[in-house]
Protein backbone atom coordinates (compact mmCIF):
# COMPACT_ATOMS: atom_id res chain seq x y z
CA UNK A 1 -4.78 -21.52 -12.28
CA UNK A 2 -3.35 -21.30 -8.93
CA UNK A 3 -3.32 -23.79 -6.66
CA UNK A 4 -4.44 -23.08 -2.89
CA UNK A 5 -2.19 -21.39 -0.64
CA UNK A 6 -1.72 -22.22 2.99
CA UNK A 7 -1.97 -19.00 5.30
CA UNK A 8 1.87 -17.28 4.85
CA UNK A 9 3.79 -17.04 7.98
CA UNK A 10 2.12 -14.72 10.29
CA UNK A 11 -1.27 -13.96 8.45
CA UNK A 12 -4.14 -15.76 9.96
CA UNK A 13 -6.93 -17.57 8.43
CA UNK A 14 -9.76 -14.68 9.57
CA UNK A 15 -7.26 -12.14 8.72
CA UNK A 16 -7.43 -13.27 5.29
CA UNK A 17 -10.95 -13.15 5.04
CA UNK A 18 -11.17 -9.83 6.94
CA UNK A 19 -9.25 -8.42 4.04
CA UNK A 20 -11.48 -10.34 1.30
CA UNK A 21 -14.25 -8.69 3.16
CA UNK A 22 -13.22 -5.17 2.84
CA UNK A 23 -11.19 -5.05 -0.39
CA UNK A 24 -11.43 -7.97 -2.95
CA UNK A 25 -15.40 -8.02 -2.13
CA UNK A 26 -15.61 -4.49 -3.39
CA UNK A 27 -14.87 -5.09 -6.79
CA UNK A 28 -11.60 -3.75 -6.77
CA UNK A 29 -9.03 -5.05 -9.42
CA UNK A 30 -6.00 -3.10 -8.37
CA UNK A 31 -5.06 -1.89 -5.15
CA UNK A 32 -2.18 -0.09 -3.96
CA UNK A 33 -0.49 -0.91 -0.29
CA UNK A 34 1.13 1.40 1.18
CA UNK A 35 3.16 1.52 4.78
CA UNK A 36 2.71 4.95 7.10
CA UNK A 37 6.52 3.63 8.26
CA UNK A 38 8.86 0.40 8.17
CA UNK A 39 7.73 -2.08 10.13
CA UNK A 40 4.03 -1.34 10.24
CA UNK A 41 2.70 -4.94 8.21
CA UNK A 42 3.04 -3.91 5.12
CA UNK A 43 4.00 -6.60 3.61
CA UNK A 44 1.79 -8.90 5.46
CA UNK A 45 -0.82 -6.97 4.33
CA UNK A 46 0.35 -7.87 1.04
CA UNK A 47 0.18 -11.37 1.81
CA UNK A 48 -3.14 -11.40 3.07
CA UNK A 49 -4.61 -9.65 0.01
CA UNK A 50 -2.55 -11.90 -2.32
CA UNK A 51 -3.51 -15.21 0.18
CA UNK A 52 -7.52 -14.25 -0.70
CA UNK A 53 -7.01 -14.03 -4.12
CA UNK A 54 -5.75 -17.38 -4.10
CA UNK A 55 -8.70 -18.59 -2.08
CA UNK A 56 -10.87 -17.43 -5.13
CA UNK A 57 -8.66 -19.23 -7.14
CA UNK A 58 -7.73 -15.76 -9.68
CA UNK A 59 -4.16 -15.02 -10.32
CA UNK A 60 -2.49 -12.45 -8.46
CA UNK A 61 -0.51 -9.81 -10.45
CA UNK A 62 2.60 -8.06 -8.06
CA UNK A 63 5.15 -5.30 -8.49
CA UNK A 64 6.54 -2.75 -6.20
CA UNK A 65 8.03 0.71 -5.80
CA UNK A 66 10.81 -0.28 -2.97
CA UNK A 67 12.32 -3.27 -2.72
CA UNK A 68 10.10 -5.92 -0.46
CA UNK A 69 10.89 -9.66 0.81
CA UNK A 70 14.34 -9.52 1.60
CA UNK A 71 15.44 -11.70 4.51
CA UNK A 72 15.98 -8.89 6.88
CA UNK A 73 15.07 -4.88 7.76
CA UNK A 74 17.82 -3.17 6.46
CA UNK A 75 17.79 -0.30 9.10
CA UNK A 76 16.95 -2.90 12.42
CA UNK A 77 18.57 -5.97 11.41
CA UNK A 78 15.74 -7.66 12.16
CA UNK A 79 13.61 -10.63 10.44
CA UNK A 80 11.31 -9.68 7.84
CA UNK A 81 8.19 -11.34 6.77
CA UNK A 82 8.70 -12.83 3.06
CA UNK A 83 6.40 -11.77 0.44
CA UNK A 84 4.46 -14.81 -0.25
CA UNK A 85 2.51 -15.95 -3.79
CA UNK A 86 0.83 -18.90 -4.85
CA UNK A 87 1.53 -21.06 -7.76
CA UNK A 88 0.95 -19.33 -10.86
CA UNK A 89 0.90 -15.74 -9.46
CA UNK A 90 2.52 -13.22 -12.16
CA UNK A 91 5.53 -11.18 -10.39
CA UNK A 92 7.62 -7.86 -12.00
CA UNK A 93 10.93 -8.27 -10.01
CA UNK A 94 14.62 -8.05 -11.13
CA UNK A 95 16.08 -11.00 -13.22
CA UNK A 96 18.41 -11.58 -10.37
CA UNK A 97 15.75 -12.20 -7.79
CA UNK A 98 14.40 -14.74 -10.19
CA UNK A 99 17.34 -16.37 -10.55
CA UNK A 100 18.18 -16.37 -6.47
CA UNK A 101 14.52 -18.38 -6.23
CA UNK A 102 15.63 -21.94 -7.04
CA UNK A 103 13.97 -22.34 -9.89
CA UNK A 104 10.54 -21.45 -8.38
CA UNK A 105 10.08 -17.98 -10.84
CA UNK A 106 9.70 -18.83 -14.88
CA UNK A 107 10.97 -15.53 -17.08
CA UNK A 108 7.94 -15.40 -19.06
CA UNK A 109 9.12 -11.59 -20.66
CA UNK A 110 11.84 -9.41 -20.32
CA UNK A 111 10.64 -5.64 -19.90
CA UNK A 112 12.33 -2.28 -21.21
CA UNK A 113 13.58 -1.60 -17.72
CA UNK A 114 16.47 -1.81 -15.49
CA UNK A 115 16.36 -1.60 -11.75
CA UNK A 116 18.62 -1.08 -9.02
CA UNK A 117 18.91 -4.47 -9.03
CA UNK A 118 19.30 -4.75 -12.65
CA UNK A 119 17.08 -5.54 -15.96
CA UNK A 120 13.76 -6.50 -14.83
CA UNK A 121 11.44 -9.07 -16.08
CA UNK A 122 8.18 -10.36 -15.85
CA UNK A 123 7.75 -13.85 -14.45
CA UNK A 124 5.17 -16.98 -12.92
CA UNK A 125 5.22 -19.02 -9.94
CA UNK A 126 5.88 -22.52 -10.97
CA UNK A 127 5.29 -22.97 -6.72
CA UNK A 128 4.09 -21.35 -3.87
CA UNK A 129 6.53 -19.62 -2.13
CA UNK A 130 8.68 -16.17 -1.40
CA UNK A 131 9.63 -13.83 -3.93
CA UNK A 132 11.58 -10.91 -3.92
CA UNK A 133 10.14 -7.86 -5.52
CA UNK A 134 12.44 -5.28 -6.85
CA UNK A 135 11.37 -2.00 -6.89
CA UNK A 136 9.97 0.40 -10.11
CA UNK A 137 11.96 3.60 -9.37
CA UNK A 138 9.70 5.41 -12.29
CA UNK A 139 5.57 5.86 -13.09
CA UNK A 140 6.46 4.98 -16.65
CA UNK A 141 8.32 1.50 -15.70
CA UNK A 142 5.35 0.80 -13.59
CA UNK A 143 2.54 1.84 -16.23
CA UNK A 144 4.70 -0.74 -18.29
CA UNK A 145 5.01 -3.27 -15.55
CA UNK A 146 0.99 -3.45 -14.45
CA UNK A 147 0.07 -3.74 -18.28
CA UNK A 148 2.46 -7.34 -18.42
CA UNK A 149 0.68 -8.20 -15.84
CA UNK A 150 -2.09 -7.60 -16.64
CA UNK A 151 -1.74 -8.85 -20.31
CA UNK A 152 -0.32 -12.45 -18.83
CA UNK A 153 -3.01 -13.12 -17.74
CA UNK A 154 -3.63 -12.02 -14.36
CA UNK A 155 -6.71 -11.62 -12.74
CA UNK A 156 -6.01 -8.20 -10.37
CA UNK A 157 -2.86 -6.32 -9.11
CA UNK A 158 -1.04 -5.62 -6.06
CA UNK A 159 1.13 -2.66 -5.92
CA UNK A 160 3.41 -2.84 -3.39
CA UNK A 161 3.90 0.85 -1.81
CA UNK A 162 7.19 0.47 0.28
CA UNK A 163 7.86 2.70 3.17
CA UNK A 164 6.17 5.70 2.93
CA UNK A 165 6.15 5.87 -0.78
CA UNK A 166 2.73 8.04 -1.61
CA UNK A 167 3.59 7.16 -5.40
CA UNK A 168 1.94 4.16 -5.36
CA UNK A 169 -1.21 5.82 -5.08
CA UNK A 170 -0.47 7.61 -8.47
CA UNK A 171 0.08 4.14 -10.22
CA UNK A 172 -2.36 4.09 -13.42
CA UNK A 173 -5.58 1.85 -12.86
CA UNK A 174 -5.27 1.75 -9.27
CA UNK A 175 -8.69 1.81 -7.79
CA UNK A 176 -8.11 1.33 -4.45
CA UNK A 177 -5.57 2.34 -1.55
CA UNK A 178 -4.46 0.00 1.78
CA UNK A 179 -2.43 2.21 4.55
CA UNK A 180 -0.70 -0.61 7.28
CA UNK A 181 -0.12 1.07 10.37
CA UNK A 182 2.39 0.10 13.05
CA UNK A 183 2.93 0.49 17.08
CA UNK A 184 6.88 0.95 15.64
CA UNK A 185 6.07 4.74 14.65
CA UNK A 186 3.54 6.65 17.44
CA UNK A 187 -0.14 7.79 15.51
CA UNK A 188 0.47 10.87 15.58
CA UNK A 189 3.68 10.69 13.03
CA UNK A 190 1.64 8.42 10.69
CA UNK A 191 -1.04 11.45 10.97
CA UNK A 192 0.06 13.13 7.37
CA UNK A 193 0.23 9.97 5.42
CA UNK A 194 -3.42 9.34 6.83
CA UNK A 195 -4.37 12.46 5.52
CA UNK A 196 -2.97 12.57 2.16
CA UNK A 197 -4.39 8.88 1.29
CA UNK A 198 -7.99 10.12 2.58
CA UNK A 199 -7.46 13.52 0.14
CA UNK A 200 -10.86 13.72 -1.45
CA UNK A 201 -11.95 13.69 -5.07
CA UNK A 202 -11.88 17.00 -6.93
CA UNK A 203 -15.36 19.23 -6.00
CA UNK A 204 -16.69 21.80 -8.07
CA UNK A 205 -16.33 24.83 -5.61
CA UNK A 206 -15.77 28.43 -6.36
CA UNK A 207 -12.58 30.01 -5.28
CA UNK A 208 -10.28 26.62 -5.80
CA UNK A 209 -6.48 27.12 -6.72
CA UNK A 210 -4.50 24.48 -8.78
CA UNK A 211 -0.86 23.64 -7.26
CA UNK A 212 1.26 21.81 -9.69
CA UNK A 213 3.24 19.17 -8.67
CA UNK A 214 4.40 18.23 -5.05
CA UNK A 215 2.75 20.02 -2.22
CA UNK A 216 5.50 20.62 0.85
CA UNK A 217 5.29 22.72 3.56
CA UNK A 218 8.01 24.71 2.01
CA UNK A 219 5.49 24.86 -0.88
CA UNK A 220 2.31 25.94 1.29
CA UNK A 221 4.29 28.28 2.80
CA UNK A 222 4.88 30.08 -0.43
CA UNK A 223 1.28 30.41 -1.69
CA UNK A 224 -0.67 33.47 -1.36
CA UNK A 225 -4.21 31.76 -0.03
CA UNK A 226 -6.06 34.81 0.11
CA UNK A 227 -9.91 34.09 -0.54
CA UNK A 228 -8.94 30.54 -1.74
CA UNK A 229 -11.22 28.18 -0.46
CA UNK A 230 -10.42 24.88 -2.18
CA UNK A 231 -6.56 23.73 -2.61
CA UNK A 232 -6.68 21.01 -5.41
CA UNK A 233 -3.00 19.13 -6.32
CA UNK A 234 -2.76 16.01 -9.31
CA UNK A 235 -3.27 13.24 -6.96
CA UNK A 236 -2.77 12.08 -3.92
CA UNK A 237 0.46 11.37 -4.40
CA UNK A 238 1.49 14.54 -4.56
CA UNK A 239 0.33 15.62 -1.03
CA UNK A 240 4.12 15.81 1.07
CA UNK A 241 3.17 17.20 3.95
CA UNK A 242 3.52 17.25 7.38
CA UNK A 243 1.52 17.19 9.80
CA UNK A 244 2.18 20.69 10.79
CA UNK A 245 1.28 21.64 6.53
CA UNK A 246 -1.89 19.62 7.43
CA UNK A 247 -2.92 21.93 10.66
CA UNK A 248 -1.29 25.02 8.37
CA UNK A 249 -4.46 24.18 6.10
CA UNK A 250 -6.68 23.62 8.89
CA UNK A 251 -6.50 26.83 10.45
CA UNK A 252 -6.79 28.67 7.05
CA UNK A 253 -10.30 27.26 6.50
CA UNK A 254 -8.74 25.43 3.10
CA UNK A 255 -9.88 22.44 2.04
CA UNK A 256 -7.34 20.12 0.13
CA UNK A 257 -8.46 17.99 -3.01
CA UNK A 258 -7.13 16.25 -5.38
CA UNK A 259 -8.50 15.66 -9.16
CA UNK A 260 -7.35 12.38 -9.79
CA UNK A 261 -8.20 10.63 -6.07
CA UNK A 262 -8.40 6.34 -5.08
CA UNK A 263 -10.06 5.72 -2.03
CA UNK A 264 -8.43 4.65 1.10
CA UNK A 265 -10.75 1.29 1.08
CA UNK A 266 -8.73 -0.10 4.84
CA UNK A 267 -6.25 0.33 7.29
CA UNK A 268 -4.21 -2.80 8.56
CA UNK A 269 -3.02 -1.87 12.40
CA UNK A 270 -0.04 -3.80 13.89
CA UNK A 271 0.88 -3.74 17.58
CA UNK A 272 4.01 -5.48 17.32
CA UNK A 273 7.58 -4.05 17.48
CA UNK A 274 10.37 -6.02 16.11
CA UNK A 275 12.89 -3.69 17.96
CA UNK A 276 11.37 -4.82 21.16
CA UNK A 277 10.81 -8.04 19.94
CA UNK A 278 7.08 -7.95 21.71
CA UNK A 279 4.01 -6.27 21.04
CA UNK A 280 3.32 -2.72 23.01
CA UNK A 281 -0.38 -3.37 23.41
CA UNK A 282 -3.04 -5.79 23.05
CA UNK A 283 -4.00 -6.55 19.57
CA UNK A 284 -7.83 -5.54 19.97
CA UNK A 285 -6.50 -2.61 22.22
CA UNK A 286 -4.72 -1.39 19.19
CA UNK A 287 -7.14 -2.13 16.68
CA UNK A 288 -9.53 0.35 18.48
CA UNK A 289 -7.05 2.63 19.22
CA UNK A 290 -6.12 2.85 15.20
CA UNK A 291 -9.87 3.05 14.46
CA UNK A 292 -10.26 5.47 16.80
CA UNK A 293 -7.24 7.78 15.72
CA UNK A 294 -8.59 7.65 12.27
CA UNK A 295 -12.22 8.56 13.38
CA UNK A 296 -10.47 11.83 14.98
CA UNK A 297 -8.78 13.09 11.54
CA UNK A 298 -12.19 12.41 9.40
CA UNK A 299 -11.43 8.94 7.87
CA UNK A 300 -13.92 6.38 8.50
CA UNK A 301 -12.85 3.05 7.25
CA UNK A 302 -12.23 -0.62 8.07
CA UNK A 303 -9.35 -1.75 10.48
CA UNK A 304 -7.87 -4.69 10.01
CA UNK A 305 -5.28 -6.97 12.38
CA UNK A 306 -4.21 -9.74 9.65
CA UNK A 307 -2.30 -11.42 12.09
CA UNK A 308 -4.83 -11.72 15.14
CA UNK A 309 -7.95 -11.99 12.76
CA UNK A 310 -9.52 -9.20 14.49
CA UNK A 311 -11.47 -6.27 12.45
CA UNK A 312 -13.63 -3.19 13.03
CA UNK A 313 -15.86 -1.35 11.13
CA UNK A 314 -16.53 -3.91 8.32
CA UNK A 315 -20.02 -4.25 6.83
CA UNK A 316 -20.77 -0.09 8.86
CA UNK A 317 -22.40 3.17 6.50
């Protein structure tokens, strides 16, 4: 099926198994990754995930909702890690990243979709190696995409989030969410994507109010929350806002949920930052310090560095 992958570029050995450990382990066949900023290990995280699925020897499935694996950060100018697969991993992508990969991608279907890149088709790894994924601007082109993947033959699915792009959580079948975070953007501005991944399930409370569609603070700020006790939007990826919407909801004593929720199974931390070219703190150091920040807004999950092959919280109630 696929044959084994060495570690990509970056992702260590025990980073790989970290992330076995705390998603793949689980039972989870698709899982969404999603990046609190550019630069925080997304992709990485990506490659880890897709690295331990190779170690079980099942086929990886990948698609995205940005672009991911160019050569380069398009705002910094900086290297980026490639997105890495094994041989015989399924990939959605553009038909013109498949034919910039040498020969390494085989079309195996062309879909009913054009990208920004242009038509976009489904196609296998004849090698291991990078891939460019071209991004799924539309939940219907990426209902469409995860079903050829899934109908190809592969085993589970990797959603690729992009920066910042809460949709991915709303992709159908996903049963799982990854947030990477990164020393590039300080906690505390990674605080409302944090809290809109953790949004619970739907509870059956008295006094709940439905909000169609996005919730923004210019949104909030228009309700009448008078006696409402529960908030409750579509998803999770419908929850835009801030951190100061997040306190709004605090201080009114109203609890957001969502009725269709995925849990937030891990967090990937990253202390490195490629404008700096070093990393701003000791990779345990910032481990806790992400683990920590979490504990503080209610979200008690596994931290993993993918890169160091340090974790927290793995295998704890």
């Amino acid at each position: 099926m696929t044959d084994r992958l060495q570690p990509p570029a970056l992702v260590s050995a025990a980073g790989i198994a970290a992330m076995d450990a705390v998603v793949w382990q689980h039972g989870l066949r698709t899982v969404a990754v999603i990046g609190a900023s550019k630069n925080a290990g997304k992709t990485t995280a990506l490659n880890a995930l897709s690295a331990a699925l190779a170690e079980r020897q099942e086929r990886a499935g990948l698609c995205s909702v940005g672009v991911d694996g160019e050569a380069s950060d398009a705002w910094l100018a900086t290297p980026k890690p490639a997105v890495t697969v094994a041989k015989g991993a399924l990939v959605v992508t553009a038909l013109q990243a498949v034919q910039a990969a040498d020969g390494r991608l085989k079309v195996l279907q062309t879909l009913d979709v054009v990208s920004s890149l242009g038509p976009v088709v489904l196609a296998a790894a004849r090698a291991a190696g990078p891939v460019l994924l071209c991004g799924l601007a539309h939940s219907g082109h990426l209902a469409l995409a995860l079903a050829a993947l899934e109908a190809a033959g592969a085993d589970r699915l990797l959603v690729d989030g992009a920066y910042h792009r809460q949709a991915a959580a709303d992709a159908p079948g996903v049963d799982g969410l990854v947030l990477a975070v990164g020393a590039v953007l300080p906690l505390a501005e990674g605080l409302a994507t944090l809290r809109a991944l953790a949004t619970p399930g739907d509870r059956a409370a008295p006094h709940t109010r439905d909000v169609a569609g996005g919730l923004t603070d210019a949104r909030l700020a228009q309700l009448d929350l008078a006696g409402v006790q529960v908030l409750r939007v579509a998803s999770q990826g419908a929850v835009l806002l801030t951190a100061a919407g997040h306190a709004r909801l605090a201080r009114l004593g109203v609890q957001l949920t969502a009725q269709r929720a995925r849990p937030l199974v891990c967090l990937t931390a990253n202390p490195h930052r490629p404008d700096r070219g070093d990393a701003v703190a000791l990779a345990g150091d910032y481990l806790a310090q992400v683990q920590r920040w979490a504990a503080a807004a209610g979200v008690a999950v596994p931290v993993v560095d993918v890169v160091a092959g340090l974790s927290a919280g793995i295998g704890e109630p």
